[in-house]
PDBML (XML) file of the C-alpha atoms, coordinates in Angstrom:
<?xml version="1.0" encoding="UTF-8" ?>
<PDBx:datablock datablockName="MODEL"
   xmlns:PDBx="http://pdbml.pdb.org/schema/pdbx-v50.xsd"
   xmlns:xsi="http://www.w3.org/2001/XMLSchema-instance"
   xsi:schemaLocation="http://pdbml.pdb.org/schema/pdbx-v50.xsd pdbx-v50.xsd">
   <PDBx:atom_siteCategory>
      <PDBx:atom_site id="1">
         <PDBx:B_iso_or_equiv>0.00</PDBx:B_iso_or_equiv>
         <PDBx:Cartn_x>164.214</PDBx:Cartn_x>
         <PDBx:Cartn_y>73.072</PDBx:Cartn_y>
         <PDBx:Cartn_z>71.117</PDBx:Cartn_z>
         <PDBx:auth_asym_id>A</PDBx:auth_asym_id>
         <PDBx:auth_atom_id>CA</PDBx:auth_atom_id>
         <PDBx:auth_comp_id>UNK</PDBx:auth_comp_id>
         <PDBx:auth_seq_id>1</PDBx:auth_seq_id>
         <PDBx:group_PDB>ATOM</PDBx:group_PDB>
         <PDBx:label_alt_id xsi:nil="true" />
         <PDBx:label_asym_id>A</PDBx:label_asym_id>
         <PDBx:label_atom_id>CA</PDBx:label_atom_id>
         <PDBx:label_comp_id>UNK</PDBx:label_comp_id>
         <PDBx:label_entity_id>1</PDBx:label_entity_id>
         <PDBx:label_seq_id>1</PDBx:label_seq_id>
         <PDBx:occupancy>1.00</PDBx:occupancy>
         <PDBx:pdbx_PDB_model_num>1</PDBx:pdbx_PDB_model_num>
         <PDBx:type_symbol>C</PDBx:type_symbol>
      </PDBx:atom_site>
      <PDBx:atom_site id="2">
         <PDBx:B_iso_or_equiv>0.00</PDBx:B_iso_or_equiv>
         <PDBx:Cartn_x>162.289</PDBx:Cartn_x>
         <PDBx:Cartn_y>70.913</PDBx:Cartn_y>
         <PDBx:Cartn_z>73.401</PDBx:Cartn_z>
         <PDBx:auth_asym_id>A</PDBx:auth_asym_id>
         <PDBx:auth_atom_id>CA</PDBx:auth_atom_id>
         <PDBx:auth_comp_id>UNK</PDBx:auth_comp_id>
         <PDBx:auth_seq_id>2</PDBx:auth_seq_id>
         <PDBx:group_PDB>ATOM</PDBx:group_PDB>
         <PDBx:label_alt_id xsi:nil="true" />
         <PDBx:label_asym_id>A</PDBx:label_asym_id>
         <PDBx:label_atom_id>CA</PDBx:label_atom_id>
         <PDBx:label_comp_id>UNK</PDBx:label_comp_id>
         <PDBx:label_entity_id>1</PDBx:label_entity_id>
         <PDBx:label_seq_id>2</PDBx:label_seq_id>
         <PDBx:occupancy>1.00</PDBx:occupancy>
         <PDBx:pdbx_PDB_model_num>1</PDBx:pdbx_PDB_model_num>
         <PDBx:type_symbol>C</PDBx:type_symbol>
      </PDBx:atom_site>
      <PDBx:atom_site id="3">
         <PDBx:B_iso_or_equiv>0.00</PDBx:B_iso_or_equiv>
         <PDBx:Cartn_x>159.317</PDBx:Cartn_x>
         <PDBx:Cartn_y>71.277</PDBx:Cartn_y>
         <PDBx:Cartn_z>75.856</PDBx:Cartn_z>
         <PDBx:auth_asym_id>A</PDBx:auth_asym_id>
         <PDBx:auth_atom_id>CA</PDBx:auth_atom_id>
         <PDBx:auth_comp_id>UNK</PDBx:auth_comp_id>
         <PDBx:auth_seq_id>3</PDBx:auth_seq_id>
         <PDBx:group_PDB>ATOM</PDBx:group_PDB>
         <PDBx:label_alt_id xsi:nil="true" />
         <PDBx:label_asym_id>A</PDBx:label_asym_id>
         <PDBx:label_atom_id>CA</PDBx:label_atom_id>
         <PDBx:label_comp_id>UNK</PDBx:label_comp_id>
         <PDBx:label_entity_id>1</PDBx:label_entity_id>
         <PDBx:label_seq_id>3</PDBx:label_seq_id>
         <PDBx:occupancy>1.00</PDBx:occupancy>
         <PDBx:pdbx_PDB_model_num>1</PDBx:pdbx_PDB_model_num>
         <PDBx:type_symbol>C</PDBx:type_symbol>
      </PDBx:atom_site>
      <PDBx:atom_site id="4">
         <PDBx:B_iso_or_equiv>0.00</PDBx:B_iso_or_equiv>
         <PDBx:Cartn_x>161.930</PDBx:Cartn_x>
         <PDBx:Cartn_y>70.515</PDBx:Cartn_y>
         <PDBx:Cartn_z>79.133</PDBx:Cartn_z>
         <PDBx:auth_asym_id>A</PDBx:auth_asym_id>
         <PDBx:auth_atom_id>CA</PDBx:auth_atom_id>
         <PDBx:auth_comp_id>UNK</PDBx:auth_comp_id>
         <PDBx:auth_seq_id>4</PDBx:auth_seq_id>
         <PDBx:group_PDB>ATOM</PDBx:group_PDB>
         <PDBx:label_alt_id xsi:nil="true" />
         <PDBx:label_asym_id>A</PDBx:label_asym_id>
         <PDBx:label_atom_id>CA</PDBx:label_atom_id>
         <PDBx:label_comp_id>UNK</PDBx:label_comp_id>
         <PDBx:label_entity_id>1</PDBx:label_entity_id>
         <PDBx:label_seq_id>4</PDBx:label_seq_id>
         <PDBx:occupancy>1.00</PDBx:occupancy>
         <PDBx:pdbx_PDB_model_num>1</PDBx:pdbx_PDB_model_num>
         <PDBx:type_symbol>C</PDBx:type_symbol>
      </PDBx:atom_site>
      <PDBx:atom_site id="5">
         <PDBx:B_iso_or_equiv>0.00</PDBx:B_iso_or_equiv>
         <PDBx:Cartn_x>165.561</PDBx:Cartn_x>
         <PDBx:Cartn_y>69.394</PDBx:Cartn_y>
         <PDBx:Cartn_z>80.040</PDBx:Cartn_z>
         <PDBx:auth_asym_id>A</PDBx:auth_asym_id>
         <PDBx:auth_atom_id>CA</PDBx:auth_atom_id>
         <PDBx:auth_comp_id>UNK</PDBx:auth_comp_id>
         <PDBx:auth_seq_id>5</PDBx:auth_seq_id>
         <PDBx:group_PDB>ATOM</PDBx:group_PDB>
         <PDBx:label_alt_id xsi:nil="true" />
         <PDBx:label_asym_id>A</PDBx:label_asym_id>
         <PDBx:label_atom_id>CA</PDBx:label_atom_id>
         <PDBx:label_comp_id>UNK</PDBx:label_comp_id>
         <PDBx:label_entity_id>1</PDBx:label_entity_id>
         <PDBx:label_seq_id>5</PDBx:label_seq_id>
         <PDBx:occupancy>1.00</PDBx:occupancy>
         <PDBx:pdbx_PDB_model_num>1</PDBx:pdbx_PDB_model_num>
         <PDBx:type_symbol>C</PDBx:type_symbol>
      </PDBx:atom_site>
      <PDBx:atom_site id="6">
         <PDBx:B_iso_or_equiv>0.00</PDBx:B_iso_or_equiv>
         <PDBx:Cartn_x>164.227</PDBx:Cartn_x>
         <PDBx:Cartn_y>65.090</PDBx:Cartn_y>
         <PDBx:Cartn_z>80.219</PDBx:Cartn_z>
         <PDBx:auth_asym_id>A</PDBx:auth_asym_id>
         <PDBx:auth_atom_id>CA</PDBx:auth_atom_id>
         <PDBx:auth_comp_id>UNK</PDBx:auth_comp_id>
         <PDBx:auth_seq_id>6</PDBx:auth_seq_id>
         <PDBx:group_PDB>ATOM</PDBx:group_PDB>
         <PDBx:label_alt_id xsi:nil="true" />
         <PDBx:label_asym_id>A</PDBx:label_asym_id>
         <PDBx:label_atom_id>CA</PDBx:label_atom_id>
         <PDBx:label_comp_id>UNK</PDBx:label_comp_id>
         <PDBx:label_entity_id>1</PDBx:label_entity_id>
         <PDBx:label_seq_id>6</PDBx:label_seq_id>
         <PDBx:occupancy>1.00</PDBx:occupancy>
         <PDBx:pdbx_PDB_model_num>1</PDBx:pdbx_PDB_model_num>
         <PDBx:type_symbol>C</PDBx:type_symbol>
      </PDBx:atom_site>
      <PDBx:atom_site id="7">
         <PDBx:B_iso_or_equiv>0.00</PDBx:B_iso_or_equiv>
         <PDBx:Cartn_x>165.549</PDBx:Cartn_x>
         <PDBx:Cartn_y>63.873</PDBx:Cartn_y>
         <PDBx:Cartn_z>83.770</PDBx:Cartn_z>
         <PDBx:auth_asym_id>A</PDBx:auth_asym_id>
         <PDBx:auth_atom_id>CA</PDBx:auth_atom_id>
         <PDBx:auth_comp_id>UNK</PDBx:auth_comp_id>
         <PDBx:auth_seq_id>7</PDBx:auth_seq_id>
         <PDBx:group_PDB>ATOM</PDBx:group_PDB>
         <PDBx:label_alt_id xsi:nil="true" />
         <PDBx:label_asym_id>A</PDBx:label_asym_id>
         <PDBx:label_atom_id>CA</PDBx:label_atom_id>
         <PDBx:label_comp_id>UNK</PDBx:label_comp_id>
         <PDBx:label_entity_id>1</PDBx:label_entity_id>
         <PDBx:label_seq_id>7</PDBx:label_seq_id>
         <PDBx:occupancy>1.00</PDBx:occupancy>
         <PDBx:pdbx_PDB_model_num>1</PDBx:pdbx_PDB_model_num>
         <PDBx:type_symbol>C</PDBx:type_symbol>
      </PDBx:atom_site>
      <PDBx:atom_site id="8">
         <PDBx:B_iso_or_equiv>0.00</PDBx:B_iso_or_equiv>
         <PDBx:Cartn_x>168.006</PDBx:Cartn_x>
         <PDBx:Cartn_y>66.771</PDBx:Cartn_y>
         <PDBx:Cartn_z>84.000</PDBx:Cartn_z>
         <PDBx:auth_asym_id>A</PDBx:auth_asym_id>
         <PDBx:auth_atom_id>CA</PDBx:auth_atom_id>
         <PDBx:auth_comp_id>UNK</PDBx:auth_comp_id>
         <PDBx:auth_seq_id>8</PDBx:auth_seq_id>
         <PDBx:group_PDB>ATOM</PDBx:group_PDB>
         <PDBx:label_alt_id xsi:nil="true" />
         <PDBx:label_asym_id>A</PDBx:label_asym_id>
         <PDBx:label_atom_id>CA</PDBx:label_atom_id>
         <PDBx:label_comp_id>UNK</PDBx:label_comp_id>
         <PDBx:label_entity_id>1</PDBx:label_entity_id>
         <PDBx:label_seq_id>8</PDBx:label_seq_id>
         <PDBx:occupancy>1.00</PDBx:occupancy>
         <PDBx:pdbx_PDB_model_num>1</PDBx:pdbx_PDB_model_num>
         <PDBx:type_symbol>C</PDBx:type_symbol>
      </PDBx:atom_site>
      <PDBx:atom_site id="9">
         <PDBx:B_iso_or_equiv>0.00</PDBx:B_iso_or_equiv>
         <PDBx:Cartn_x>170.712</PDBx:Cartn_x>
         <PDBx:Cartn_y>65.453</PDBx:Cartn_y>
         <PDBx:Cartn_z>82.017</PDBx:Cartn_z>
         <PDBx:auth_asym_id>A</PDBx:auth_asym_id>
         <PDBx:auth_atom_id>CA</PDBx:auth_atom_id>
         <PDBx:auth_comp_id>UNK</PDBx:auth_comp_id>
         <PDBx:auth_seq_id>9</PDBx:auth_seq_id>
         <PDBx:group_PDB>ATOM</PDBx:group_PDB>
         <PDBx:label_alt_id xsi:nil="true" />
         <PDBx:label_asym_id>A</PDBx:label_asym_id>
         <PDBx:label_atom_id>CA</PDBx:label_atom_id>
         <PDBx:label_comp_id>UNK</PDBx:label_comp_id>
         <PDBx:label_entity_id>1</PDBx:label_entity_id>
         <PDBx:label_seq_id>9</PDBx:label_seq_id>
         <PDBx:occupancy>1.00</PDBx:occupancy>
         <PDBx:pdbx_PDB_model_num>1</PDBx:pdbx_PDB_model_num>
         <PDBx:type_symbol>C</PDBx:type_symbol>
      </PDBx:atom_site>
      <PDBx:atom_site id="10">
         <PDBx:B_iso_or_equiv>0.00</PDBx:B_iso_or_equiv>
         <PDBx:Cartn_x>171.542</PDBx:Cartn_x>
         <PDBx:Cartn_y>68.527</PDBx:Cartn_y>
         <PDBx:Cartn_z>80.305</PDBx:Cartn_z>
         <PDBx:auth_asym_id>A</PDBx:auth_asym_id>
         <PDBx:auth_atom_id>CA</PDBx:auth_atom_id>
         <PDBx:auth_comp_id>UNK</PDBx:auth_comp_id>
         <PDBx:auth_seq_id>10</PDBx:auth_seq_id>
         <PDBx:group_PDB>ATOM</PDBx:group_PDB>
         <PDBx:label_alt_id xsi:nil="true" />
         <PDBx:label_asym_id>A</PDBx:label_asym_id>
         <PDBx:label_atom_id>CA</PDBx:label_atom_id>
         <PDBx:label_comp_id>UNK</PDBx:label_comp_id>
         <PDBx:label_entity_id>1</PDBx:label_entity_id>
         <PDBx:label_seq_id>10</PDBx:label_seq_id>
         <PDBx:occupancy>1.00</PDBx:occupancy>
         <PDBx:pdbx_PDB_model_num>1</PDBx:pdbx_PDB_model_num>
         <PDBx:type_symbol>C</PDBx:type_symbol>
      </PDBx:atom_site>
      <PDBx:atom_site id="11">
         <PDBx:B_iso_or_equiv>0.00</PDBx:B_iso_or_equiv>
         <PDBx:Cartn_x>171.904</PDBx:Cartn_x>
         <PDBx:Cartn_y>70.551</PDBx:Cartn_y>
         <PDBx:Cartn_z>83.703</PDBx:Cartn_z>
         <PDBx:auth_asym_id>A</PDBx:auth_asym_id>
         <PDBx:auth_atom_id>CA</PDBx:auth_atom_id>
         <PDBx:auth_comp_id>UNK</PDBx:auth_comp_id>
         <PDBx:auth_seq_id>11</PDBx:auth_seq_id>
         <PDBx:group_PDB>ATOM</PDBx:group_PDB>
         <PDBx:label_alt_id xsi:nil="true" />
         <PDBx:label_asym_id>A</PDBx:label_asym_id>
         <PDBx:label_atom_id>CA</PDBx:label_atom_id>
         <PDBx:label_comp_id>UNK</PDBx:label_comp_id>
         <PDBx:label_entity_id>1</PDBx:label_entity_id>
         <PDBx:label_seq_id>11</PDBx:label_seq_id>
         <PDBx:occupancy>1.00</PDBx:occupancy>
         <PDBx:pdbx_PDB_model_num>1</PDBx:pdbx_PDB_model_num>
         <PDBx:type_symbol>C</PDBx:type_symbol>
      </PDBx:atom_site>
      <PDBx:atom_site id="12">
         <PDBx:B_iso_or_equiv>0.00</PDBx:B_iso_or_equiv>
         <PDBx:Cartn_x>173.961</PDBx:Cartn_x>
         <PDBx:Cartn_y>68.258</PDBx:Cartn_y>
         <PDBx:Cartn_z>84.924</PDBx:Cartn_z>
         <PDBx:auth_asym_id>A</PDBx:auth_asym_id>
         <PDBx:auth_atom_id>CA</PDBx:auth_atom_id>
         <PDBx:auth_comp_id>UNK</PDBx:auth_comp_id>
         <PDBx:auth_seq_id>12</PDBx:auth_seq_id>
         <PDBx:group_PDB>ATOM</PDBx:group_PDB>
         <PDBx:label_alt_id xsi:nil="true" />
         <PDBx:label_asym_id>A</PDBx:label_asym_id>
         <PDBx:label_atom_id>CA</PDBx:label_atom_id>
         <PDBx:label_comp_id>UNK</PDBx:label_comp_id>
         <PDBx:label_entity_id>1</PDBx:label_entity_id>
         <PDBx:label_seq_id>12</PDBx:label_seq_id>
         <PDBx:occupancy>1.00</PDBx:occupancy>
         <PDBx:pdbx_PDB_model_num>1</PDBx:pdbx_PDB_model_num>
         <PDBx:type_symbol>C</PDBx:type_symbol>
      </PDBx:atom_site>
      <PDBx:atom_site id="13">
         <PDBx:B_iso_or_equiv>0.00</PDBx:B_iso_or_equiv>
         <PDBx:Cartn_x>176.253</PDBx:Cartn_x>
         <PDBx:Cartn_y>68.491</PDBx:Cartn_y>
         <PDBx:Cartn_z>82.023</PDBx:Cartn_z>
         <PDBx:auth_asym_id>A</PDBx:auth_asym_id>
         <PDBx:auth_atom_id>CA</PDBx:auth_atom_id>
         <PDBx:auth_comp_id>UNK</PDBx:auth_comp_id>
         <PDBx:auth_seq_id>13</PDBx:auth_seq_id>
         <PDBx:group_PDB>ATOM</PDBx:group_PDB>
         <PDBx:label_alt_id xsi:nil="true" />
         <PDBx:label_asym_id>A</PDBx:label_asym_id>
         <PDBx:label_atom_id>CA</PDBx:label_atom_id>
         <PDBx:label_comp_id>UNK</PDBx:label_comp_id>
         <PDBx:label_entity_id>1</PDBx:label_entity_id>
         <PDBx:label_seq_id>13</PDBx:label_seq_id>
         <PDBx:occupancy>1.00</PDBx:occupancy>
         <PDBx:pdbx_PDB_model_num>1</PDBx:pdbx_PDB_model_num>
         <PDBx:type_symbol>C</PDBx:type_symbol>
      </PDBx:atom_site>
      <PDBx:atom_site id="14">
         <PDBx:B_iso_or_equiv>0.00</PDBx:B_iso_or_equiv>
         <PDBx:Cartn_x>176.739</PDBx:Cartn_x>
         <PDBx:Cartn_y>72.688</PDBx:Cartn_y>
         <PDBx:Cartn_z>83.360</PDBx:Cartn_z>
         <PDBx:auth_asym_id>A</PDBx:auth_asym_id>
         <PDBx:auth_atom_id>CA</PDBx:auth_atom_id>
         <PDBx:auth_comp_id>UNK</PDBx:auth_comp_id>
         <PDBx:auth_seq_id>14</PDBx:auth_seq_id>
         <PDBx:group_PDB>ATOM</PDBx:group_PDB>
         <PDBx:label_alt_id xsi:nil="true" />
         <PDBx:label_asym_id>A</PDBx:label_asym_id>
         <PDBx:label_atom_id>CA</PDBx:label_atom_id>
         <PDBx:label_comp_id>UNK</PDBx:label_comp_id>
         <PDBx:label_entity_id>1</PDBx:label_entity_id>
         <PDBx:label_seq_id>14</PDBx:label_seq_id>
         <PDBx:occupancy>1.00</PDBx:occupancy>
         <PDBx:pdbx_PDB_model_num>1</PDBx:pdbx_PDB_model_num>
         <PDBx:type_symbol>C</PDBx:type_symbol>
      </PDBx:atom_site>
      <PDBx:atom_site id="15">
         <PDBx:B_iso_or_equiv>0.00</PDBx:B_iso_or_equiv>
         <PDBx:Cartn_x>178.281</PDBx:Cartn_x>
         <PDBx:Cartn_y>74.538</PDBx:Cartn_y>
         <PDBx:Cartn_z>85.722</PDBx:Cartn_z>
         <PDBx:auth_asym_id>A</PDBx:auth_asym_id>
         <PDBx:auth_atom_id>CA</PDBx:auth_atom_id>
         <PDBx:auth_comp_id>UNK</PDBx:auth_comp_id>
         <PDBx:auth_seq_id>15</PDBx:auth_seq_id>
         <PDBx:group_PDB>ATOM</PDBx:group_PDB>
         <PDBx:label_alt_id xsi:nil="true" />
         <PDBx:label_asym_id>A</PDBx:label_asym_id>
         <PDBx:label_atom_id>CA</PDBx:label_atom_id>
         <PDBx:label_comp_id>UNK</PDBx:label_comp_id>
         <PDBx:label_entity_id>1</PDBx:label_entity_id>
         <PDBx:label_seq_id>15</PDBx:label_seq_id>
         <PDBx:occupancy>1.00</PDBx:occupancy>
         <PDBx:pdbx_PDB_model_num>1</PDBx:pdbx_PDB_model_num>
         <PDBx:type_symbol>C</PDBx:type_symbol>
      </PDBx:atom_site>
      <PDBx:atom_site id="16">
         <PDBx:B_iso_or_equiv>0.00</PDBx:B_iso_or_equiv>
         <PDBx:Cartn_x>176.450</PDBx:Cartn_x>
         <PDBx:Cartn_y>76.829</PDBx:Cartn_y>
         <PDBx:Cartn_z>88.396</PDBx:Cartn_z>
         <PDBx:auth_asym_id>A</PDBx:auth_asym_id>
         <PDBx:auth_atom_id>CA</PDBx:auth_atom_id>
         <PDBx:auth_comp_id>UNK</PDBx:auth_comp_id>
         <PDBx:auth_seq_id>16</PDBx:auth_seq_id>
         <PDBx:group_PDB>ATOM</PDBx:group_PDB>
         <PDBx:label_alt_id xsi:nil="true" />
         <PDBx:label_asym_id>A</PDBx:label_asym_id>
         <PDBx:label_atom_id>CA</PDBx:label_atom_id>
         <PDBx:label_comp_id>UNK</PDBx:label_comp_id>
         <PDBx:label_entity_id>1</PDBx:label_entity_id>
         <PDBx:label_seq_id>16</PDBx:label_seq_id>
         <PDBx:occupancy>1.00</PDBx:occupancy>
         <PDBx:pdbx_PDB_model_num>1</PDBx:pdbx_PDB_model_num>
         <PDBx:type_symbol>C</PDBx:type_symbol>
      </PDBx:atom_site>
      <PDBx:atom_site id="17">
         <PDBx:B_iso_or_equiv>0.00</PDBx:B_iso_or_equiv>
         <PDBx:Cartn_x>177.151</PDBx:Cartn_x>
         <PDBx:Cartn_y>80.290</PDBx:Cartn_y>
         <PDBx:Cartn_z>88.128</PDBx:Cartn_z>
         <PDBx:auth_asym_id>A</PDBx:auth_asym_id>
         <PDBx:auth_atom_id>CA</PDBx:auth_atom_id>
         <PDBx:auth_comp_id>UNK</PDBx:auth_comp_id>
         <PDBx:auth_seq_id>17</PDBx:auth_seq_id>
         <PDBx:group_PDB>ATOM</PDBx:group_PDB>
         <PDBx:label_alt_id xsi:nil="true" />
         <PDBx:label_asym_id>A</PDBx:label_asym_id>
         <PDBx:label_atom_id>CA</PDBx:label_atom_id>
         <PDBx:label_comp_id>UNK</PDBx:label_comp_id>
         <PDBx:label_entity_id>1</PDBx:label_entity_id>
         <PDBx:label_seq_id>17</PDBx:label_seq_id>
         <PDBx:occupancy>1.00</PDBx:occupancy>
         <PDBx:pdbx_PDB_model_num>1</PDBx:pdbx_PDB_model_num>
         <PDBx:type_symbol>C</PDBx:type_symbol>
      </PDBx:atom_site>
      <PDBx:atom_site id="18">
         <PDBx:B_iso_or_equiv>0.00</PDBx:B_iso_or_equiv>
         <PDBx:Cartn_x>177.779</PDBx:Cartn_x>
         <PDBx:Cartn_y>81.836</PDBx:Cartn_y>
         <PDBx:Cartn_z>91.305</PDBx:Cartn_z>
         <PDBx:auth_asym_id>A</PDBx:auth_asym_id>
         <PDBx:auth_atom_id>CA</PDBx:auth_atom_id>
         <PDBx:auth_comp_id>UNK</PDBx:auth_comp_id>
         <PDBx:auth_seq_id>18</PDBx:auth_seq_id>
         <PDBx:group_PDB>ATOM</PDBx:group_PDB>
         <PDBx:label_alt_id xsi:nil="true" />
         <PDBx:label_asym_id>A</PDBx:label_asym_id>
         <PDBx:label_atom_id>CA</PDBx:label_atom_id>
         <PDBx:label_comp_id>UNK</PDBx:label_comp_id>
         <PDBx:label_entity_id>1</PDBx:label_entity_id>
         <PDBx:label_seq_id>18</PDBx:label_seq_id>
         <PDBx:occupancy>1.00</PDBx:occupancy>
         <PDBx:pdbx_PDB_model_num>1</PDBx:pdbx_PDB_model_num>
         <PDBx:type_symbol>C</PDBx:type_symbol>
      </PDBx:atom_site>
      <PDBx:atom_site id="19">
         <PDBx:B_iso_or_equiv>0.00</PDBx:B_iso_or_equiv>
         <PDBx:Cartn_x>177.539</PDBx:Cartn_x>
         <PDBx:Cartn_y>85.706</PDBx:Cartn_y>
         <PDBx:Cartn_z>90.817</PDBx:Cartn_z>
         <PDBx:auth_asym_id>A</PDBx:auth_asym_id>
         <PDBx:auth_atom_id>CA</PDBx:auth_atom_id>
         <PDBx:auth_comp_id>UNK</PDBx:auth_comp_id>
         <PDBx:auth_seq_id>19</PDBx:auth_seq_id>
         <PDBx:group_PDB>ATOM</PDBx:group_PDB>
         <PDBx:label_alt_id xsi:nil="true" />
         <PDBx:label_asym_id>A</PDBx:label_asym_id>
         <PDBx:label_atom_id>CA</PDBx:label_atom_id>
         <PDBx:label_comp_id>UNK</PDBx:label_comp_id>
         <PDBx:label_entity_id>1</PDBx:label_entity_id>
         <PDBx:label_seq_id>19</PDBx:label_seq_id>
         <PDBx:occupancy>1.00</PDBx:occupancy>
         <PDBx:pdbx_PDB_model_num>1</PDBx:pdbx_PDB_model_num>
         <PDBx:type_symbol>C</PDBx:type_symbol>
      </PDBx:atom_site>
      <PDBx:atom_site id="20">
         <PDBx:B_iso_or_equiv>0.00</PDBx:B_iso_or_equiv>
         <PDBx:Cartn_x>174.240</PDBx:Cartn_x>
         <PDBx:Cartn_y>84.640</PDBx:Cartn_y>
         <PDBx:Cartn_z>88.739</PDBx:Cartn_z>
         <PDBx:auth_asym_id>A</PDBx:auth_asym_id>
         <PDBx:auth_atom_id>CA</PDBx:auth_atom_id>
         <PDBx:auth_comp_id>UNK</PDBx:auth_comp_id>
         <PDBx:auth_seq_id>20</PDBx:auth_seq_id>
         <PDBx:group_PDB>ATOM</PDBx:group_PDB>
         <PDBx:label_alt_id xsi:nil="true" />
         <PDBx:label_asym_id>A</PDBx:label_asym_id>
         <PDBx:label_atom_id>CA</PDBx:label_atom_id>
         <PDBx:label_comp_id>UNK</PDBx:label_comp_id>
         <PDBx:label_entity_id>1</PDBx:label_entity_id>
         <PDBx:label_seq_id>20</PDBx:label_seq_id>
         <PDBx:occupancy>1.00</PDBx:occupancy>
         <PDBx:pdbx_PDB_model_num>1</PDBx:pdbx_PDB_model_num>
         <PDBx:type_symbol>C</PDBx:type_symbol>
      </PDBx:atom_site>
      <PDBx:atom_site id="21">
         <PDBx:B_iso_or_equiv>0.00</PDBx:B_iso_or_equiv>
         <PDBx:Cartn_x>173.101</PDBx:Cartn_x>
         <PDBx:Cartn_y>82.522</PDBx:Cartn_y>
         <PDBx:Cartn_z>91.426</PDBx:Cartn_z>
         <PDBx:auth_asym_id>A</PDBx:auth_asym_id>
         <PDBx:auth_atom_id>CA</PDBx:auth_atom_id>
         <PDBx:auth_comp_id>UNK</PDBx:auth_comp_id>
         <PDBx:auth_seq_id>21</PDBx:auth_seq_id>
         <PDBx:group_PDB>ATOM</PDBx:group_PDB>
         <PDBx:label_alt_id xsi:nil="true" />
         <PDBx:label_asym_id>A</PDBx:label_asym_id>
         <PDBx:label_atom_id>CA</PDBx:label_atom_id>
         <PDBx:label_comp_id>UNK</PDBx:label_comp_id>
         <PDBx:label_entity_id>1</PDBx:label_entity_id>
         <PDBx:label_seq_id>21</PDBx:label_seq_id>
         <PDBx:occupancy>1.00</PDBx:occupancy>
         <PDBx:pdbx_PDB_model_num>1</PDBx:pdbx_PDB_model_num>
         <PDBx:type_symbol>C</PDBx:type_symbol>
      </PDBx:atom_site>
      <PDBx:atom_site id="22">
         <PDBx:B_iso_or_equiv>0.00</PDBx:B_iso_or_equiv>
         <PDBx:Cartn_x>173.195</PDBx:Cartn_x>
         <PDBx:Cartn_y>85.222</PDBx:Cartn_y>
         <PDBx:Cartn_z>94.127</PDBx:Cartn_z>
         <PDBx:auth_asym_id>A</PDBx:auth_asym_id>
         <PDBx:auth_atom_id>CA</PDBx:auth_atom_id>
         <PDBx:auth_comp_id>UNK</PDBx:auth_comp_id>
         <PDBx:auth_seq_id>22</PDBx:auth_seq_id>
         <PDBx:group_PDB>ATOM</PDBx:group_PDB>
         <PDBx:label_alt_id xsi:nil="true" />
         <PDBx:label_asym_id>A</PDBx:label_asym_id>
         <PDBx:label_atom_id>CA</PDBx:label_atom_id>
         <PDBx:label_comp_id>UNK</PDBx:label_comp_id>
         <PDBx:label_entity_id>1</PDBx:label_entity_id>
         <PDBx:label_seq_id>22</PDBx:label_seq_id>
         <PDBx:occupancy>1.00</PDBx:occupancy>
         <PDBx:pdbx_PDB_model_num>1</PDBx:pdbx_PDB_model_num>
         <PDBx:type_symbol>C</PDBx:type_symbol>
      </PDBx:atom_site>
      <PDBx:atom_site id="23">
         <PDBx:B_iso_or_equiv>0.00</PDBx:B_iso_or_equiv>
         <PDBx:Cartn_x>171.686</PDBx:Cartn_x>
         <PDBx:Cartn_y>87.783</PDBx:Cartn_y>
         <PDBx:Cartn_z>91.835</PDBx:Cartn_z>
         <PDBx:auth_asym_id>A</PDBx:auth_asym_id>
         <PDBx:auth_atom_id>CA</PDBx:auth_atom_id>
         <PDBx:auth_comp_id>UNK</PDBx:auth_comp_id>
         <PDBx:auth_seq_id>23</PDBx:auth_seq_id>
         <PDBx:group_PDB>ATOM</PDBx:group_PDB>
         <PDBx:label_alt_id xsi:nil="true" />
         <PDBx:label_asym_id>A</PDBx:label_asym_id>
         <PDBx:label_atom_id>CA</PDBx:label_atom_id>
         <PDBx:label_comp_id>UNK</PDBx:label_comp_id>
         <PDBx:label_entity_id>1</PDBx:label_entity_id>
         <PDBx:label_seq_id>23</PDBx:label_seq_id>
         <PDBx:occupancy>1.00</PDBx:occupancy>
         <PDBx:pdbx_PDB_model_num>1</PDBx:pdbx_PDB_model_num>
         <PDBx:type_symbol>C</PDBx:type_symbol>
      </PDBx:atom_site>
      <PDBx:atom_site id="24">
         <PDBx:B_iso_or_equiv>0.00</PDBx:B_iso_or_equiv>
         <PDBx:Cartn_x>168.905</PDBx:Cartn_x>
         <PDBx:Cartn_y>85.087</PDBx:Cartn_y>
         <PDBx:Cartn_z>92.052</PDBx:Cartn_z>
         <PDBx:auth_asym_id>A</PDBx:auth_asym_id>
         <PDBx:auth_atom_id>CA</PDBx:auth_atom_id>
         <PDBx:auth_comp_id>UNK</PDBx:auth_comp_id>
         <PDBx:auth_seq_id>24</PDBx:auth_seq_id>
         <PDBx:group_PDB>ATOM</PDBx:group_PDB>
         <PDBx:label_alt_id xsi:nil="true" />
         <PDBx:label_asym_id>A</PDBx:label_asym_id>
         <PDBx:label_atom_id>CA</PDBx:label_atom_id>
         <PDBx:label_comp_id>UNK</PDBx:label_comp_id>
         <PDBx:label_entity_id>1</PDBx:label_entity_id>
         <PDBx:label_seq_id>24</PDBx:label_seq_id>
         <PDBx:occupancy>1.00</PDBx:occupancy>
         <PDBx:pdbx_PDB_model_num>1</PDBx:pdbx_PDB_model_num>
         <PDBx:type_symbol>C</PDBx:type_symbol>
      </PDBx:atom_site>
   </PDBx:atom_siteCategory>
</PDBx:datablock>
């Protein structure tokens, strides 16, 4: 519910997906 994720933080909180990533 904001315009963007400030400084990252909430990315950082995650995981990469892997199988998502390489459908990327």
């Amino acid at each position: 519910g904001r315009p963007f994720d400030a400084g990252g933080a909430w990315a950082a909180e995650g995981e990469v997906d892997a199988l998502l990533l390489e459908r990327l």
